[in-house]
Structure formats: structure tokens, C-alpha cells
Protein backbone atom coordinates (compact mmCIF):
# COMPACT_ATOMS: atom_id res chain seq x y z
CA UNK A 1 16.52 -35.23 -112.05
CA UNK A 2 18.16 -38.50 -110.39
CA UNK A 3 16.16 -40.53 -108.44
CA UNK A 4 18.12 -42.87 -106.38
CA UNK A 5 15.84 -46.01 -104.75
CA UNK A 6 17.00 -48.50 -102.13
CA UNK A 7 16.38 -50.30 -98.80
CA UNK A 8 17.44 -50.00 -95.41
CA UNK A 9 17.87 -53.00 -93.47
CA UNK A 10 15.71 -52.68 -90.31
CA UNK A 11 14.97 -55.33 -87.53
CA UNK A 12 15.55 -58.04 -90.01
CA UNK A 13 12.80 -56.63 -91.83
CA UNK A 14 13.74 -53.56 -95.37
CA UNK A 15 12.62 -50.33 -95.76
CA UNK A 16 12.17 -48.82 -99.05
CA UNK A 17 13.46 -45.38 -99.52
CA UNK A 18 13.36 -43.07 -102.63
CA UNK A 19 15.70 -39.55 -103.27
CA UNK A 20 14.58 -37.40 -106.11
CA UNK A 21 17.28 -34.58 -106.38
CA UNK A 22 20.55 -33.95 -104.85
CA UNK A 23 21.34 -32.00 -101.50
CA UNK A 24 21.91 -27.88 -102.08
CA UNK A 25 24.31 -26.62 -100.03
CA UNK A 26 21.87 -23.82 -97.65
CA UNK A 27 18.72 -25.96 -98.48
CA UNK A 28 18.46 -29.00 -95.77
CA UNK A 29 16.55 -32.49 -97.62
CA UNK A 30 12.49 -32.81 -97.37
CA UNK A 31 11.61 -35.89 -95.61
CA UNK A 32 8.12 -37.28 -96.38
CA UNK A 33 6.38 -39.00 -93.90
CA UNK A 34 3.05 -40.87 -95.31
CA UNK A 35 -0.30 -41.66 -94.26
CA UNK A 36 -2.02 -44.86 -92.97
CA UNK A 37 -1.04 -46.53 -91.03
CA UNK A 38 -1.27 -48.33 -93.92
CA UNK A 39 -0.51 -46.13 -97.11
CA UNK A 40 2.75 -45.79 -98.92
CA UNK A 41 4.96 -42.88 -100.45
CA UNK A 42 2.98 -43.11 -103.80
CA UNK A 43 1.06 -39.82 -103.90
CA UNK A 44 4.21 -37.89 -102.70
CA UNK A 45 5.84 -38.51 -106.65
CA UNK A 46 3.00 -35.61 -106.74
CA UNK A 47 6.18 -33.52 -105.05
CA UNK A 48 8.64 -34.63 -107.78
CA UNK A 49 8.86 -31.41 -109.57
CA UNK A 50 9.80 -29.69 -106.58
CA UNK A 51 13.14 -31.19 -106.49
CA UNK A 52 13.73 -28.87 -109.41
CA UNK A 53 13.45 -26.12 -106.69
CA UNK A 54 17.28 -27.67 -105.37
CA UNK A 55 15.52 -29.14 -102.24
CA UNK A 56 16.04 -32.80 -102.69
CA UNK A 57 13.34 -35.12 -101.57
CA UNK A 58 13.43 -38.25 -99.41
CA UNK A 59 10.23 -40.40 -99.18
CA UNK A 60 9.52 -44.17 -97.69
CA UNK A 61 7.26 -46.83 -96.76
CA UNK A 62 6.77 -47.89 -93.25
CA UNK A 63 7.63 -51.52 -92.51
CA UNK A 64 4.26 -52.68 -93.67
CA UNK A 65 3.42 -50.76 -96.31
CA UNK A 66 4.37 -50.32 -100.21
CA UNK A 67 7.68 -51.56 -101.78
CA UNK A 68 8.97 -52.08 -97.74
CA UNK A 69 8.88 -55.95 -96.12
CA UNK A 70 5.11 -56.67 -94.83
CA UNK A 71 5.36 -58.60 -91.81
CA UNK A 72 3.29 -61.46 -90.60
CA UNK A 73 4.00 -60.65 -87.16
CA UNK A 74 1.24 -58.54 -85.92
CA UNK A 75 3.10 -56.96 -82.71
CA UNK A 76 5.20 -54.90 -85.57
CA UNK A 77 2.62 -52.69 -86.05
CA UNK A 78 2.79 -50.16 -83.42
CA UNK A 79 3.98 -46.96 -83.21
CA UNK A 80 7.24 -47.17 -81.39
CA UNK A 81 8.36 -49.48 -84.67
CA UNK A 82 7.57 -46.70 -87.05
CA UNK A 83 9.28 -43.82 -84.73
CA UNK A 84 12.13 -46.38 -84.18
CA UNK A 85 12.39 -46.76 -88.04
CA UNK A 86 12.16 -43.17 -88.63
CA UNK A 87 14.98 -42.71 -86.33
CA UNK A 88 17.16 -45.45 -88.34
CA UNK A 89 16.29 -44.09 -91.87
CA UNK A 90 17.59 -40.43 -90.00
CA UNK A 91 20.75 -42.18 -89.52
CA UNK A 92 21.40 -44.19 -92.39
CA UNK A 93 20.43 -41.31 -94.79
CA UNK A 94 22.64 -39.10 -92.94
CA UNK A 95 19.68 -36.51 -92.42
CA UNK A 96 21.79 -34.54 -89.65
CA UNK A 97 19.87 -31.55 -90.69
CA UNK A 98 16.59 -31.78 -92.06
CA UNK A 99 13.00 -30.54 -92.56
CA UNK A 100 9.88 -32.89 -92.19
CA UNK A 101 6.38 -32.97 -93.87
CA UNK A 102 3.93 -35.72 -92.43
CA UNK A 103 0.65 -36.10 -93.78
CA UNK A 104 -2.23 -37.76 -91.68
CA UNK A 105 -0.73 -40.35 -89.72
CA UNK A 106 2.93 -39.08 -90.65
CA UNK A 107 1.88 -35.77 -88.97
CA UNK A 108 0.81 -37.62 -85.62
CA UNK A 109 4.08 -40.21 -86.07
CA UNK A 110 6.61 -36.69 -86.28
CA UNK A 111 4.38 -35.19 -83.10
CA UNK A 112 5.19 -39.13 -81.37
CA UNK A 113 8.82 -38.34 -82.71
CA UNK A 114 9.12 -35.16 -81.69
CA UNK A 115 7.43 -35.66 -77.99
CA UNK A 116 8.93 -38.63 -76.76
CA UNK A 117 12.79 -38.05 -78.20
CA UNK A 118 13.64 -34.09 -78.63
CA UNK A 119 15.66 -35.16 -81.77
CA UNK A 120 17.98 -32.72 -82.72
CA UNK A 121 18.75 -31.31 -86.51
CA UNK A 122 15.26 -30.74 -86.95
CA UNK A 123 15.10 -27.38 -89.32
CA UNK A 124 11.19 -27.64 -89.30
CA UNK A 125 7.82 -29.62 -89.25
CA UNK A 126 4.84 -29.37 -91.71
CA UNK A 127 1.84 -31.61 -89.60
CA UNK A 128 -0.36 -31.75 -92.23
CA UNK A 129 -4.05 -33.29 -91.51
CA UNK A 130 -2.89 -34.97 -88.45
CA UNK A 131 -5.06 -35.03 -84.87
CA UNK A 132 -3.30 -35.23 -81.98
CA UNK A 133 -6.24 -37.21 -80.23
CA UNK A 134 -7.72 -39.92 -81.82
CA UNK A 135 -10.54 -39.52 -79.37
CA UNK A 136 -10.86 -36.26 -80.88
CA UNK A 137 -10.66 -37.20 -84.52
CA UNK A 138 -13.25 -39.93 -83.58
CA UNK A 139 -15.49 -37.20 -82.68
CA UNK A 140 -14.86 -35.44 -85.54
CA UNK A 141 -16.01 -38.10 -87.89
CA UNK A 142 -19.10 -39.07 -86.60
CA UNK A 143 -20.00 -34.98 -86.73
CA UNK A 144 -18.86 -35.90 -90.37
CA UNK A 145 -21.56 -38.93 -90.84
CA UNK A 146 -24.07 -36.83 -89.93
CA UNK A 147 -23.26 -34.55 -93.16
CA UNK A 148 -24.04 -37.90 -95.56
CA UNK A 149 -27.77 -38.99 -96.71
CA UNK A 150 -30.24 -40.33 -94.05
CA UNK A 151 -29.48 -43.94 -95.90
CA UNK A 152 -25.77 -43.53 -95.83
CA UNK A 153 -25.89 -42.51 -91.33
CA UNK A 154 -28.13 -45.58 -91.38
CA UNK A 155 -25.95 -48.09 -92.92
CA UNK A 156 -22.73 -47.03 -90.98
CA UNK A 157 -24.55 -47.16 -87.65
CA UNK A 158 -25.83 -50.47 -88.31
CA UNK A 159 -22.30 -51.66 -89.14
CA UNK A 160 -21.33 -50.05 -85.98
CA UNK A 161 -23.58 -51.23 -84.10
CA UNK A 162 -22.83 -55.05 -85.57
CA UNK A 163 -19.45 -55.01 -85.90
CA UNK A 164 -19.95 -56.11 -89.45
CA UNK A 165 -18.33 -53.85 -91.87
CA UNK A 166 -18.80 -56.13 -95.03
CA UNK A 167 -22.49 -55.24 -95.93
CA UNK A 168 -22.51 -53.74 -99.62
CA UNK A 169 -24.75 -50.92 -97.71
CA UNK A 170 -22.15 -50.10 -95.34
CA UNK A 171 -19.49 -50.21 -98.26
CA UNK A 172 -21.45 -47.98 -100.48
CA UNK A 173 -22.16 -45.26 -97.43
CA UNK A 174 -18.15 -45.31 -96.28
CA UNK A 175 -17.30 -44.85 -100.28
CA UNK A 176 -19.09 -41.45 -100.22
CA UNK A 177 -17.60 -40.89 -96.76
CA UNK A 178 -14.16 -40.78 -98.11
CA UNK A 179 -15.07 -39.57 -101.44
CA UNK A 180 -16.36 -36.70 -99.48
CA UNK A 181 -13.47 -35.95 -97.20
CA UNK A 182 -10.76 -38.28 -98.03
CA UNK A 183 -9.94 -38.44 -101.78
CA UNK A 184 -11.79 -40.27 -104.92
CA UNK A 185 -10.78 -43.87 -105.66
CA UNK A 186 -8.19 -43.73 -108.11
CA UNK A 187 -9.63 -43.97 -112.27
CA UNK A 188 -7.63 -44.70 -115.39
CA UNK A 189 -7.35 -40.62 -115.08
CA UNK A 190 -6.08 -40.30 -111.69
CA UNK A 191 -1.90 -39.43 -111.65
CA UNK A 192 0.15 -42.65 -111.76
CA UNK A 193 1.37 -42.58 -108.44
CA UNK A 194 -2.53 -42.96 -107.25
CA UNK A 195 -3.43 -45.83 -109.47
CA UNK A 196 -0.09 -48.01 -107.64
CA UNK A 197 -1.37 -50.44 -104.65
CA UNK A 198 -0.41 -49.65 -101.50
CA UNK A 199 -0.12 -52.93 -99.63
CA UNK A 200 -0.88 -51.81 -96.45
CA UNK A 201 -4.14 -52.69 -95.85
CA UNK A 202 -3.23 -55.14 -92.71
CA UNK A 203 -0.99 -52.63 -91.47
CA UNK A 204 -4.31 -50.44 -91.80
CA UNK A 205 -6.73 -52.59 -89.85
CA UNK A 206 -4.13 -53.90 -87.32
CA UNK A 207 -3.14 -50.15 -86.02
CA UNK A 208 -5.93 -48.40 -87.39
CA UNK A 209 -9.14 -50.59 -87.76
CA UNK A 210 -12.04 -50.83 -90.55
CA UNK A 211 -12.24 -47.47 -91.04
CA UNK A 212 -11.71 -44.04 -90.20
CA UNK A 213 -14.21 -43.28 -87.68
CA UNK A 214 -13.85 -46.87 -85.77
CA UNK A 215 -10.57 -46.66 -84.19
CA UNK A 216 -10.18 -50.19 -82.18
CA UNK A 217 -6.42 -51.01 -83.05
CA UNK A 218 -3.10 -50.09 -81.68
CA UNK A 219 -2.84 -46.45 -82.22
CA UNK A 220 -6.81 -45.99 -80.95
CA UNK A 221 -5.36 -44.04 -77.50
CA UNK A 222 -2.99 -42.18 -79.45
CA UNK A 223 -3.17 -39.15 -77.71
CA UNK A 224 -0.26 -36.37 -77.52
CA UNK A 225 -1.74 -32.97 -77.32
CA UNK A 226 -0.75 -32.58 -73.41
CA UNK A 227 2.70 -32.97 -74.83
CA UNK A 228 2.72 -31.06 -77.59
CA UNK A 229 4.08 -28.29 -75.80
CA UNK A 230 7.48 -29.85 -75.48
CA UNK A 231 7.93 -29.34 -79.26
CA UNK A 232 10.29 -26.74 -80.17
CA UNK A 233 10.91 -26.52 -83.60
CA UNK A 234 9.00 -24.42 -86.25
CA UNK A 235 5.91 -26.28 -87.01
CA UNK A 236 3.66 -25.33 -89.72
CA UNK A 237 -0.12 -27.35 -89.43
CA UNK A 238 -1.82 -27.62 -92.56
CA UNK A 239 -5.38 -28.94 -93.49
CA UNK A 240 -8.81 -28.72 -95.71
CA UNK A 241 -11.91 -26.92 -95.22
CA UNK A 242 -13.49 -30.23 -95.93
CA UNK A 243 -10.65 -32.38 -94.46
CA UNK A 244 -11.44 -35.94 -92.11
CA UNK A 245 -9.27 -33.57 -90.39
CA UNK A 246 -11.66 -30.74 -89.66
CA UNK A 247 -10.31 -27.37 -88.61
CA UNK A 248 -11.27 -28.00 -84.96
CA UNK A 249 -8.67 -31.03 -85.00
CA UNK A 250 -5.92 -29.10 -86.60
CA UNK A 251 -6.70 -25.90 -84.09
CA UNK A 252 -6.35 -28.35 -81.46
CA UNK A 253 -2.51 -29.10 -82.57
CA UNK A 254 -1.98 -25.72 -83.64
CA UNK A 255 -3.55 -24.38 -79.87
CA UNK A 256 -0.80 -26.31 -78.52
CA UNK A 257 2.49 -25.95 -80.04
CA UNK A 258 4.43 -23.41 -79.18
CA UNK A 259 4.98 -20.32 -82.05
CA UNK A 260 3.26 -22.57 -84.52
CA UNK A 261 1.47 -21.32 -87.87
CA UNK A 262 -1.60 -22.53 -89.23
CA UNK A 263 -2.77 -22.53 -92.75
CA UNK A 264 -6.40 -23.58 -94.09
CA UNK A 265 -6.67 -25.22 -97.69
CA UNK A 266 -9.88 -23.66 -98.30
CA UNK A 267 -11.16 -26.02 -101.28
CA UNK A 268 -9.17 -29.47 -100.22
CA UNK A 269 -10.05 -32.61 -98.66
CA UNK A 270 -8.00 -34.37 -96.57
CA UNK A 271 -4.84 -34.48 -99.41
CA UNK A 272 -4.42 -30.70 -100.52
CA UNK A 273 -1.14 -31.51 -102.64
CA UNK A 274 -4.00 -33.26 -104.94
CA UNK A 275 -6.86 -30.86 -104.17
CA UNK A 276 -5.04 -27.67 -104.58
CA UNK A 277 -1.69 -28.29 -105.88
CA UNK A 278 -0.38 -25.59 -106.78
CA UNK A 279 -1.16 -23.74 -103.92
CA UNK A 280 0.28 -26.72 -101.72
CA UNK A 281 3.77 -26.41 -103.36
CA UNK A 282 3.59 -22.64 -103.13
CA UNK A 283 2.83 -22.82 -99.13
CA UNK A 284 5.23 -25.55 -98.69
CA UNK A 285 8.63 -23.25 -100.70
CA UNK A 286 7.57 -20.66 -98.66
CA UNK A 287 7.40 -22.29 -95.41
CA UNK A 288 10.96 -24.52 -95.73
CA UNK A 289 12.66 -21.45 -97.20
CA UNK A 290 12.15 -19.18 -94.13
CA UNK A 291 13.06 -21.97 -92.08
CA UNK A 292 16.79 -23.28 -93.71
């Protein structure tokens, strides 16, 4: 398969982009929206194989994140950079006509997109373990918490309570957290793609903050689901039975777009192409294919 890397210039800054395959005539390109803020394409080389399928794949990192430029500036790390990047990389890949898969914060970046612009060329949207509400998700977690050991709720109150989120308690208790619903740290077993850094964790703490379930930076009002109606393309929300995005947070999406299809990874966490692989790709040919 050819894999074709390079960078986009972008606000003085460079994006990294990475094409595995080569466009099909009657099969519009995959565009791969990752995680984070914070994370990076890496775990979407899980997808490589795909491209065998004749739907070539397009993945990046954020400004921020991964192989992309990680600025010092802190007021680049908001969302209207990222949607005005993903607009850019539209251009200067030539995506007139394309599908999208976002997964976690991709998946509430496309909604942004998708709410705020009415881009056209859209062929459809996979929203895959993304809240619209971060008040909701918020929620969500702490219902999580109380699912952990009575020593593990202790520790991340306490660090909520102190702001301090350094104790080797607290660390410990938010390990098992993501273990839990997230995904395991990577091990010298783990695919390749896992085991790669990220180097997003700035971007992380600036937009996000410490952790999943304290949301104090600049996406913490995020909050689109009033909008979500304006979204007129064929969506497709995806998530885990034992997801950080719990069923009630994808319903929430899925309650709200108009026409949209919902479908529950019954054994995943909150990354199903890892979890459940196979049945990820399978869901995902099905889905793009009714929708070229």
C-alpha cells in the first residue's frame, strides 16, 4: 500500500498528515479525526489494512499534538484553531467529497464543524465516543468513580477537593479509572502505533485539564447538543458498553441528530477499533459503503 506523509503549513505553525491508499473512483477518502485534545493519529495505523478495502485513508495531528508543531502559545489551543485547521487540511488535501470518523474529542470537533459552518461535500459522519455536553460527560464520570474501590472514590475526591492531582494515591485510583473505561497503558505487547508518544499532553491540560472527569480548560462549556439539529448529513454514533462515554452520552447525540443511527460496542471501552476490532472495521465498511 503507499503511504504518503507530509505537512501542511498552517498559521505559521505545520500539520502532519498521513495517506495510506489511493482514492477509488465511487469510494470518497476516510478522514480521521483523533482524540485529546491532546492525542495524535497513532492508534488509527490500527485502520491501515482497511485501505486494502480501496477507501484510502487520511489521518493527522492537531497543531499540538504528535509529529504536528507544539506551540508555546497557550491561546492556540482552542477549538476554533482545530475546526479552522480542519477546514485548511479539507482544502489543501482536496477532500471536496469526503466521509469523516472522529473519535472522542474528534467526534465533538466534527459536531463544532458541522454546527457552526454547514460544510458542504460531506458524504457522512461516524461520532464515535464523543458527548456533546461536557457538563454531561462530567456527570457521567463521576457516576463512573463511584464504580471503583471505596480507596480509589477516596483518593480522587481528595484530589478534587485539593486541587492537587500529583498524590501517588490519586495517580494509582485515575490509572484504574482509565484502565477501566479508557484503554490499558501501552506494554512491550501493545500494537506499535500505541507504544509511540503522543506529545500532547499540554495541549491536554490546557483545553482539557488533569483528567477526564475535571474539565476546567478551554473546551469545559463545550456544549452543542441544542445545535445538533442543524446537522444534516448521515451520522452514524458509535460507543462501548463500558465507554467514559456511557450510552446515556452517546443517546444524548444520537436523540438529537436528525435520521441518525446508533450502534453499541457491547464488550469495548472507550476505543472499540482496539476492543473489538474486527467488529469495528466490519460496522465502519458497512456504514461508508451505504453512504458513497
Amino acid at each position: 500500500m503507499k503511504i504518503e506523509e507530509g505537512y501542511m503549513p498552517f498559521r505559521g505553525y505545520k500539520t502532519y498528515y498521513r495517506i495510506v491508499g489511493e482514492r477509488t473512483p465511487g469510494k470518497a477518502p476516510l478522514l480521521l479525526i483523533h482524540g485529546g485534545p491532546g492525542s495524535s493519529h497513532n492508534y488509527f495505523e490500527l485502520l491501515d489494512d482497511y485501505a486494502e478495502t480501496g477507501r484510502q485513508l487520511i489521518m493527522y495531528d492537531q497543531v499540538g499534538c504528535g509529529k504536528s508543531s507544539l506551540p508555546e502559545d497557550e491561546s492556540v489551543y482552542v477549538r476554533e484553531t482545530w475546526r479552522a485547521e480542519l477546514v485548511a487540511l479539507r482544502e489543501y488535501l482536496h477532500l471536496d467529497e469526503v466521509h469523516m470518523l472522529g473519535q472522542s474529542w474528534g467526534g465533538m470537533l466534527e459536531m463544532y464543524y458541522l454546527t457552526t459552518l454547514d460544510p458542504k461535500g460531506i458524504k457522512s459522519v461516524m461520532i464515535d465516543g464523543s458527548p456533546s455536553s461536557i457538563k454531561l460527560w462530567i456527570a457521567e464520570q463521576h457516576r463512573l468513580i463511584q464504580y471503583l474501590s471505596y480507596e480509589d472514590r477516596e483518593a480522587i475526591a481528595e484530589a478534587e477537593r485539593t486541587g492537587d492531582f500529583s498524590g501517588p494515591k490519586y495517580l494509582a485510583a485515575n490509572d484504574r479509572y482509565m484502565e477501566r473505561y479508557c484503554w490499558d497503558d501501552p506494554t512491550p505487547d501493545s500494537p506499535e502505533p500505541l507504544r509511540r508518544p503522543t506529545n500532547g499532553k499540554r495541549a491536554s491540560l490546557i483545553a482539557e485539564g488533569p483528567n477526564e472527569f475535571t474539565e476546567n480548560g478551554t473546551i469545559s462549556d463545550f456544549e452543542v447538543t441544542d445545535d445538533l439539529h442543524k446537522i444534516h448529513v448521515p451520522v452514524l454514533v458509535t460507543n462501548g458498553t463500558d465507554d467514559l462515554c456511557t450510552p446515556l452520552i452517546a443517546k444524548t447525540v444520537y436523540d438529537h441528530i436528525p435520521g441518525a443511527k446508533w450502534h453499541l460496542f457491547a464488550n469495548s471501552r472507550h476505543l472499540a477499533l482496539l476492543d473489538q476490532h474486527d467488529e469495528f472495521i466490519s460496522v465502519l465498511d458497512q456504514w461508508l459503503n451505504a453512504n458513497d
